[in-house]
C-alpha atoms as a PDB file:
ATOM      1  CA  UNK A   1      26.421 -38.690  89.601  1.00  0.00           C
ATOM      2  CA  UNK A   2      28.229 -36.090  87.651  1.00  0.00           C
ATOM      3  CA  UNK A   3      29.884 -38.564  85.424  1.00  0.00           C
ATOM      4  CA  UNK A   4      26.342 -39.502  84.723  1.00  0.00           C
ATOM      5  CA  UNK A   5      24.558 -36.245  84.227  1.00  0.00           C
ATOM      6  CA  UNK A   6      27.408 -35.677  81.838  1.00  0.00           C
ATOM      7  CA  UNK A   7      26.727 -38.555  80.215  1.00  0.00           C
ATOM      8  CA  UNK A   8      23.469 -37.626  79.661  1.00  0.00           C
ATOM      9  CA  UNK A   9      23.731 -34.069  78.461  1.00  0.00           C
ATOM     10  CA  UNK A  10      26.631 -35.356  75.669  1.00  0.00           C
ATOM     11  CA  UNK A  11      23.702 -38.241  74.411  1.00  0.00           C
ATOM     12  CA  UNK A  12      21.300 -35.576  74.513  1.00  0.00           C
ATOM     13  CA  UNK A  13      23.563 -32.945  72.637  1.00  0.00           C
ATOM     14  CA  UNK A  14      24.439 -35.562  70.010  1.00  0.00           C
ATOM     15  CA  UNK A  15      20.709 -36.772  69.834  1.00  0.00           C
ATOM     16  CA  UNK A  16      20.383 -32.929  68.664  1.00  0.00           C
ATOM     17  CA  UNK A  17      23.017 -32.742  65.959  1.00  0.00           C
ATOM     18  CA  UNK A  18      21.902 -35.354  64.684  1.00  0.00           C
ATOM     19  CA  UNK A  19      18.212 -34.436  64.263  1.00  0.00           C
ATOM     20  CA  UNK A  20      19.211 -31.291  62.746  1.00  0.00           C
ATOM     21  CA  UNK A  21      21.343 -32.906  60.254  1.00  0.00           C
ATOM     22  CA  UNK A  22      18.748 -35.038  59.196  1.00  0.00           C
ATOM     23  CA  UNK A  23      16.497 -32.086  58.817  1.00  0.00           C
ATOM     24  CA  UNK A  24      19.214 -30.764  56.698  1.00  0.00           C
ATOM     25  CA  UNK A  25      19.378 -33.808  54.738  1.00  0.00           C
ATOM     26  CA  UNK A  26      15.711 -33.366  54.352  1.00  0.00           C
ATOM     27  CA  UNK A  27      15.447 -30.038  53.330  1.00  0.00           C
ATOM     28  CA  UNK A  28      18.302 -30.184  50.354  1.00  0.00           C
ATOM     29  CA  UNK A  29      16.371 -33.518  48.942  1.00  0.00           C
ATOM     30  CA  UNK A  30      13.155 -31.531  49.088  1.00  0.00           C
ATOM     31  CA  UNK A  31      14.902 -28.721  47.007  1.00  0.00           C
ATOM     32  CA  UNK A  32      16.850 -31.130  44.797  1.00  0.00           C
ATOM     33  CA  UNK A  33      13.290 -32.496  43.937  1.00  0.00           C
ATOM     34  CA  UNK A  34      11.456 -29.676  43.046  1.00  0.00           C
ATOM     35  CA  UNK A  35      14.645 -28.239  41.303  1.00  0.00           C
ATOM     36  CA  UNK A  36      14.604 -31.324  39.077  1.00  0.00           C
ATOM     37  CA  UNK A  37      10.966 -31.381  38.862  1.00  0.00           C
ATOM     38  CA  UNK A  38      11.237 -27.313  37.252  1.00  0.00           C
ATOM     39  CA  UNK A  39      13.688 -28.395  34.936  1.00  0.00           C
ATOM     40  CA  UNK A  40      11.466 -31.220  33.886  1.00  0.00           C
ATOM     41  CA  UNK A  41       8.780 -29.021  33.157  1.00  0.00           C
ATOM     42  CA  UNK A  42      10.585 -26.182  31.706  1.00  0.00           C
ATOM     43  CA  UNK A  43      11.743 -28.925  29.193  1.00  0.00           C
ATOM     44  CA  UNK A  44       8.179 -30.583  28.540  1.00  0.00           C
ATOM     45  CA  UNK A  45       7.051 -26.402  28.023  1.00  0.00           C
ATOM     46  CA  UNK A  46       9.958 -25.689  25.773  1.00  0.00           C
ATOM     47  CA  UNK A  47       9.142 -28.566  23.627  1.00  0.00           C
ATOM     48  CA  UNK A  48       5.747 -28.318  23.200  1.00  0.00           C
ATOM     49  CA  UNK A  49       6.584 -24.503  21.859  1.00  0.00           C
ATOM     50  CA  UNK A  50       8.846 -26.048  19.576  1.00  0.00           C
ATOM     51  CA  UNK A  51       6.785 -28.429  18.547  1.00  0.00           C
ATOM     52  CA  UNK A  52       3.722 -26.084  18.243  1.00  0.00           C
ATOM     53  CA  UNK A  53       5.688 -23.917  15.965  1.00  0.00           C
ATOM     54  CA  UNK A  54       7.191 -26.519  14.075  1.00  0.00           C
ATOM     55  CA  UNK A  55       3.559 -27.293  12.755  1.00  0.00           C
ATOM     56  CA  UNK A  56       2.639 -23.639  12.797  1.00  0.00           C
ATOM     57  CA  UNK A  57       5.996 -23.076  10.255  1.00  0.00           C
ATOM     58  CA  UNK A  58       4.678 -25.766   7.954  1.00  0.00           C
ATOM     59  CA  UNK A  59       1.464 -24.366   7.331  1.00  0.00           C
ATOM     60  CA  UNK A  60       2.412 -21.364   4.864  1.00  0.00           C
ATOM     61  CA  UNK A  61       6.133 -21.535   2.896  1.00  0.00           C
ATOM     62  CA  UNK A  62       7.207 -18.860   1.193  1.00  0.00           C
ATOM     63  CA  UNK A  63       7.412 -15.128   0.891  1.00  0.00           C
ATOM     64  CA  UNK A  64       3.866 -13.892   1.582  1.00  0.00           C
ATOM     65  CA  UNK A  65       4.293 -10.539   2.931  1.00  0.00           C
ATOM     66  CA  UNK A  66       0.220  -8.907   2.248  1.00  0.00           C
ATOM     67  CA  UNK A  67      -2.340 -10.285   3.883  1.00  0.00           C
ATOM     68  CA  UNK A  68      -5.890 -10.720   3.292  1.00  0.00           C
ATOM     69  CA  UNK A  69      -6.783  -8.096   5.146  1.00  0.00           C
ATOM     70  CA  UNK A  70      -4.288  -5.997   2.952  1.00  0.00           C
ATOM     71  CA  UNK A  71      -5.632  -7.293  -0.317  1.00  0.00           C
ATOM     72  CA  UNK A  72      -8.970  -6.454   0.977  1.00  0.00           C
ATOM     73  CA  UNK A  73      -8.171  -2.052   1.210  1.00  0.00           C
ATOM     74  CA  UNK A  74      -6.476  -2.509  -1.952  1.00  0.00           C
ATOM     75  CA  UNK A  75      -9.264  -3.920  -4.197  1.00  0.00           C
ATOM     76  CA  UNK A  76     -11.410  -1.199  -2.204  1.00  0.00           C
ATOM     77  CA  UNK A  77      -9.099   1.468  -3.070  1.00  0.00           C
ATOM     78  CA  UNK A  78      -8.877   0.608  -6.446  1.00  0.00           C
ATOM     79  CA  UNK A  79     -12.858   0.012  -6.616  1.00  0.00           C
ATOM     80  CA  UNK A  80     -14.484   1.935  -3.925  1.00  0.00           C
ATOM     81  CA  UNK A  81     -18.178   1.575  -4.946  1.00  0.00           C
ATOM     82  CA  UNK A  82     -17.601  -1.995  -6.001  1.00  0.00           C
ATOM     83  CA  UNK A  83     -18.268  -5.661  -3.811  1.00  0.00           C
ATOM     84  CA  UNK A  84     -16.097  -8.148  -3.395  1.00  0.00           C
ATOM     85  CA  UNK A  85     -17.644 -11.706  -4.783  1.00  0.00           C
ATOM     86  CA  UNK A  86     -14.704 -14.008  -4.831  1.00  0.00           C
ATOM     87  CA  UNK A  87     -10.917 -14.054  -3.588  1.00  0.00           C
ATOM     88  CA  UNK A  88      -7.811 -16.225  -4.265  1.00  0.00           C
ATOM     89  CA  UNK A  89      -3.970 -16.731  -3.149  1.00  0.00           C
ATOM     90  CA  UNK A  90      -2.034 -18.705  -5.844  1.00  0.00           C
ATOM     91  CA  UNK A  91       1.868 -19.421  -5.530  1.00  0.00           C
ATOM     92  CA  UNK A  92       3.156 -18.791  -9.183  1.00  0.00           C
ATOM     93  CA  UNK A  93       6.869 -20.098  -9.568  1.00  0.00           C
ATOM     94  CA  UNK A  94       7.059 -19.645  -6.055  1.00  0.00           C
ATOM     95  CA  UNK A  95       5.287 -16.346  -6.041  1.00  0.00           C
ATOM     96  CA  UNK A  96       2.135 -15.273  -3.761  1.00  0.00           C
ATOM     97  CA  UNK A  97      -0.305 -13.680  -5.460  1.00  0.00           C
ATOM     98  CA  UNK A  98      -3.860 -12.120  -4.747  1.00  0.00           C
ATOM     99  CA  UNK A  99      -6.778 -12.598  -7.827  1.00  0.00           C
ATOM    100  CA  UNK A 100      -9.943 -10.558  -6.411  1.00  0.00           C
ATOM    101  CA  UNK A 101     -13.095 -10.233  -8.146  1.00  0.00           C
ATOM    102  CA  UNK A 102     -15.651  -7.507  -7.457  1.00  0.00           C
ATOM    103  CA  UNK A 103     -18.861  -6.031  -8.734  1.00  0.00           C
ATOM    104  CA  UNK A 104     -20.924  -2.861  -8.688  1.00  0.00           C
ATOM    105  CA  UNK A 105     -24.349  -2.682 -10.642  1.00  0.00           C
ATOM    106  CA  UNK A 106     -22.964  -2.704 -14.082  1.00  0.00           C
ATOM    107  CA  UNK A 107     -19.384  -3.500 -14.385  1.00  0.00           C
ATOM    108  CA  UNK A 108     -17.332  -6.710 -13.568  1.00  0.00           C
ATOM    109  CA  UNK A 109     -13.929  -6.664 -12.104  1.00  0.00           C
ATOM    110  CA  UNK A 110     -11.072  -8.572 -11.451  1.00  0.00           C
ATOM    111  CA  UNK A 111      -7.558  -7.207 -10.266  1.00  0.00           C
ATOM    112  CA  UNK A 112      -3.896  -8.747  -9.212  1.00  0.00           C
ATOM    113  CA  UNK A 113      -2.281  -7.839  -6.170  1.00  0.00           C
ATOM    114  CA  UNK A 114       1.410  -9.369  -5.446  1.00  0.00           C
ATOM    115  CA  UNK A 115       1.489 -10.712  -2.215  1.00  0.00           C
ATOM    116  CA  UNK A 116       5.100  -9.225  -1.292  1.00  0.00           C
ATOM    117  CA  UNK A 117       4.902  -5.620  -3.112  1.00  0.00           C
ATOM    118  CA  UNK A 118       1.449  -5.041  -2.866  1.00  0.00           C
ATOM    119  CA  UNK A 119       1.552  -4.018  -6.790  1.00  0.00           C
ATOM    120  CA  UNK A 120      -1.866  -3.889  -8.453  1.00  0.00           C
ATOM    121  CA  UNK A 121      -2.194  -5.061 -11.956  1.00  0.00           C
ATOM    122  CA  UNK A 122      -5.665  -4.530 -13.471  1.00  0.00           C
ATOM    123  CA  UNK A 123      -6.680  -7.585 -15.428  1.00  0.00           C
ATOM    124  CA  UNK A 124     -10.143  -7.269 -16.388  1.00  0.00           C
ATOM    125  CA  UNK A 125     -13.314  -5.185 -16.490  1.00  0.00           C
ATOM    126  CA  UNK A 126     -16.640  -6.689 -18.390  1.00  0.00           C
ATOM    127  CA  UNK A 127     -20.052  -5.218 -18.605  1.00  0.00           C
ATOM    128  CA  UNK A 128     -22.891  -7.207 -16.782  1.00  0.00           C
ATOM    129  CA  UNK A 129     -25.440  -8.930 -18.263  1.00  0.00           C
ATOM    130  CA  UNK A 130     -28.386  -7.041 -18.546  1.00  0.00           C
ATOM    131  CA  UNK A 131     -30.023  -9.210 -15.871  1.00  0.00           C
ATOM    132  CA  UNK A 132     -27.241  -9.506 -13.628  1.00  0.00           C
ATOM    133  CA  UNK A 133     -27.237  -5.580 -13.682  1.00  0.00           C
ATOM    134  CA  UNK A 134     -29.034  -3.380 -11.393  1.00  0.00           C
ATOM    135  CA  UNK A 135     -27.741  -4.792  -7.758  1.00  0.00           C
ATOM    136  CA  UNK A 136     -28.813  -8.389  -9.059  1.00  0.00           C
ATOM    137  CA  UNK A 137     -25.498  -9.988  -9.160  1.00  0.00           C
ATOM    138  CA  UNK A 138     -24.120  -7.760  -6.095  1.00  0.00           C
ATOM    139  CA  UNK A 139     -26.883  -9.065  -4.136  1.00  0.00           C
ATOM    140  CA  UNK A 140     -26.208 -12.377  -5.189  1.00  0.00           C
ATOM    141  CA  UNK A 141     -22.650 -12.818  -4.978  1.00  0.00           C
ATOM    142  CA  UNK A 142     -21.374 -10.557  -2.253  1.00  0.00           C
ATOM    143  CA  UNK A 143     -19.242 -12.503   0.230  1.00  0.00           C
ATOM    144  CA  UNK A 144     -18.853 -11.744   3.848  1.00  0.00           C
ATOM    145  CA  UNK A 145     -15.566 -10.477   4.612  1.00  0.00           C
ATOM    146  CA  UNK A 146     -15.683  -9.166   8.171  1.00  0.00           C
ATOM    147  CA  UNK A 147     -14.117 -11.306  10.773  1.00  0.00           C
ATOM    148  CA  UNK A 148     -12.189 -13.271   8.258  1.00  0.00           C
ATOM    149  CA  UNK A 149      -9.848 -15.771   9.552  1.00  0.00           C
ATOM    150  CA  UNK A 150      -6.186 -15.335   8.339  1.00  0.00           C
ATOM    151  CA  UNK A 151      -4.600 -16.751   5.581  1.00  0.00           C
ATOM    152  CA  UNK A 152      -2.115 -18.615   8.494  1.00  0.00           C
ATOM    153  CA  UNK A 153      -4.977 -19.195  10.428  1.00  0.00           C
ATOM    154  CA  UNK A 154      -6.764 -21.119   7.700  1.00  0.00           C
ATOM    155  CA  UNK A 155      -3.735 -23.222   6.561  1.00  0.00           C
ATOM    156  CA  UNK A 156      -3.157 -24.154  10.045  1.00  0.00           C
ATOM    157  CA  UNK A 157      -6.450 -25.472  10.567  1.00  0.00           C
ATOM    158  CA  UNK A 158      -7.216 -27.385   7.085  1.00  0.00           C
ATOM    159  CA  UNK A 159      -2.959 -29.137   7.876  1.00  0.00           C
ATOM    160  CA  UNK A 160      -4.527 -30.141  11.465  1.00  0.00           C
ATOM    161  CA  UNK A 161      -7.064 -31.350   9.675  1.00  0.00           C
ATOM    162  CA  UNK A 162      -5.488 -33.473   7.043  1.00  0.00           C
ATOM    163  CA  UNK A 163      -2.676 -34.396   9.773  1.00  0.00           C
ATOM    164  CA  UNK A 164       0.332 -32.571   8.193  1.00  0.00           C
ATOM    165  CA  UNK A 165       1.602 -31.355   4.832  1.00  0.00           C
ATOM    166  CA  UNK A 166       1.837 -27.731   3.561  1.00  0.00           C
ATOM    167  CA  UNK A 167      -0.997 -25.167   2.458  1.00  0.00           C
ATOM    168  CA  UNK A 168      -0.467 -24.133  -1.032  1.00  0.00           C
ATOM    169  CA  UNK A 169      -3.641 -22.393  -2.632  1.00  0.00           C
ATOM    170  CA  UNK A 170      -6.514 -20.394  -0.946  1.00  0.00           C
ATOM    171  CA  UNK A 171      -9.788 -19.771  -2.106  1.00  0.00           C
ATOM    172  CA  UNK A 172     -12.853 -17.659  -0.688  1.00  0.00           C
ATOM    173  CA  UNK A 173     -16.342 -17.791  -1.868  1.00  0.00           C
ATOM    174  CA  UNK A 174     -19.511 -18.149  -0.490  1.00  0.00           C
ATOM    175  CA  UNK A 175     -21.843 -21.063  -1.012  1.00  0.00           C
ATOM    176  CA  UNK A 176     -25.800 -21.062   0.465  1.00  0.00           C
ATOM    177  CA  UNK A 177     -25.164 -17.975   2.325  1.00  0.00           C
ATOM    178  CA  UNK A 178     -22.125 -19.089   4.218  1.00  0.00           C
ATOM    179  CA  UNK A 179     -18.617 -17.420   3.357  1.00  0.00           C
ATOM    180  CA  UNK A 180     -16.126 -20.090   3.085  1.00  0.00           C
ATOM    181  CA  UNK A 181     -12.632 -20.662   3.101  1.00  0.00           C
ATOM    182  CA  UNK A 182     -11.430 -23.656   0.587  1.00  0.00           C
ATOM    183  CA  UNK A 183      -7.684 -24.536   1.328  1.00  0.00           C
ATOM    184  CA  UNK A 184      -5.650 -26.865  -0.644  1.00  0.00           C
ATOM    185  CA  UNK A 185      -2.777 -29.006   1.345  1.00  0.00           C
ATOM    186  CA  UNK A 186      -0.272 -30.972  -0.258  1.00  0.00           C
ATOM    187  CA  UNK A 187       1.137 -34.384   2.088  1.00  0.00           C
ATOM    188  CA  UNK A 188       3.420 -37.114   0.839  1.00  0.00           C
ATOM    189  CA  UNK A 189       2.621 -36.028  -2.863  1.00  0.00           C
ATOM    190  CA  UNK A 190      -1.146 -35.865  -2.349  1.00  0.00           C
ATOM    191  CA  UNK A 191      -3.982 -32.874  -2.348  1.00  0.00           C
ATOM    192  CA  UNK A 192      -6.676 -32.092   0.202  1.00  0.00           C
ATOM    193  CA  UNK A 193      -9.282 -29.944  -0.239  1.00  0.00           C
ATOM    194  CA  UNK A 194     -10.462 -28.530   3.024  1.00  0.00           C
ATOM    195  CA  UNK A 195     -13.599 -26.705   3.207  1.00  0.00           C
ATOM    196  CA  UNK A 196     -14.198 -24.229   6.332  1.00  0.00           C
ATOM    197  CA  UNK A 197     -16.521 -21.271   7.664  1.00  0.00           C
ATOM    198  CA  UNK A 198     -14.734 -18.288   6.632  1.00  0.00           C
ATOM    199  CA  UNK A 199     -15.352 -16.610  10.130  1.00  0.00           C
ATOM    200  CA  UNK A 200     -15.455 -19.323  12.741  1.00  0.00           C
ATOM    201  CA  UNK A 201     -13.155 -22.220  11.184  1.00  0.00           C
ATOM    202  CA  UNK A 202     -15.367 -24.443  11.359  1.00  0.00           C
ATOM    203  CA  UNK A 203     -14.595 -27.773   8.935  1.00  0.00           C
ATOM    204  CA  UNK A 204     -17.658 -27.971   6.077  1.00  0.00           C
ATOM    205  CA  UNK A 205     -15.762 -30.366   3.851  1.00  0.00           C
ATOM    206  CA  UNK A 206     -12.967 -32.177   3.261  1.00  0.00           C
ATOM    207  CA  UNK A 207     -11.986 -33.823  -0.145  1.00  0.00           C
ATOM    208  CA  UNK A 208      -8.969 -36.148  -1.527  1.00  0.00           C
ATOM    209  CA  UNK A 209      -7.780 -35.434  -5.072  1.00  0.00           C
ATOM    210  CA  UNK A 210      -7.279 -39.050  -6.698  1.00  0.00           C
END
């Protein structure tokens, strides 16, 4: 009988061990999972950044160190009682550079503003018609620029639209009311024109040089 109960209690002990091995077992294969399943993720994450700024980089190349917002106070500086009725970022050799045109009720402007030093070059001033005077043209021609979307901003949304390439020239200018941003992209050698709400992004237009 004791050789028995003995017998027993040993099967029973081993019948233990064994169960909490296999718990064991369990346990790391659980955490080997979930370790490989963070490391999966953390890679998917990692690339998608990378990706995302890839595209991001594309948008804009070169130097631009001003932005719009910057042009903006400096025109206003320079013309305090003036409007603003048209804006554009050219590359020159390379080069960014602002051309902003303005207007009060008599006079005409238009001014350069280098978009790394911030240097202001006056380039013209021209008296207004006689019927363009008065508040006529100001009324007219005044574009919206509160809320504008950034110069990044607007090249990364007219590349996404076109599918790739790089944003080269900016233009904004208002058409039936509606402030617009007009962004060229070059891809594989060819020009879009893409045509968006100034404020909101929204696409207006899209157009393929020949």
């Amino acid at each position: 009988m004791k050789k028995i109960a003995y017998l027993s209690i040993a099967i029973g002990t081993l019948g233990l061990l064994a169960g909490c091995q296999s718990n064991e077992k369990q346990d790391q294969s659980q955490n080997q999972s979930n370790t490989q399943t963070s490391q999966t993720q953390a890679m998917k994450d990692n690339h998608s950044s990378t990706t995302a700024s890839s595209v991001a980089g594309k948008s804009v190349e070169g130097d631009l160190r001003v932005s719009v917002e910057e042009a903006i106070k400096t025109y206003q500086a320079t013309y305090p009682d003036s409007d603003i009725t048209s804006l554009e970022l050219d590359t020159s050799f390379g080069a960014y550079y602002y051309k902003i045109e303005g207007v009060n009720d008599t006079t005409e402007f238009e001014i350069r503003v280098d978009g790394v030093t911030k240097k202001v070059e006056k380039e013209r001033e021209e008296q207004l018609d006689r019927d363009e005077q008065n508040g006529v043209k100001r009324r007219e021609d005044k574009i919206d620029i509160q809320n504008l979307l950034s110069i990044e901003k607007a090249a990364e949304i007219a590349v996404q639209q076109v599918g790739g390439g790089t944003a080269t020239d900016w233009d904004l200018d208002k058409d039936l009311g509606i402030t617009f941003w007009e962004v060229t992209v070059e891809n594989n050698q060819q020009e879009t024109t893409v045509k968006m709400n100034a404020q909101t992004g929204e696409i207006l237009e899209t157009e393929v040089d020949d």
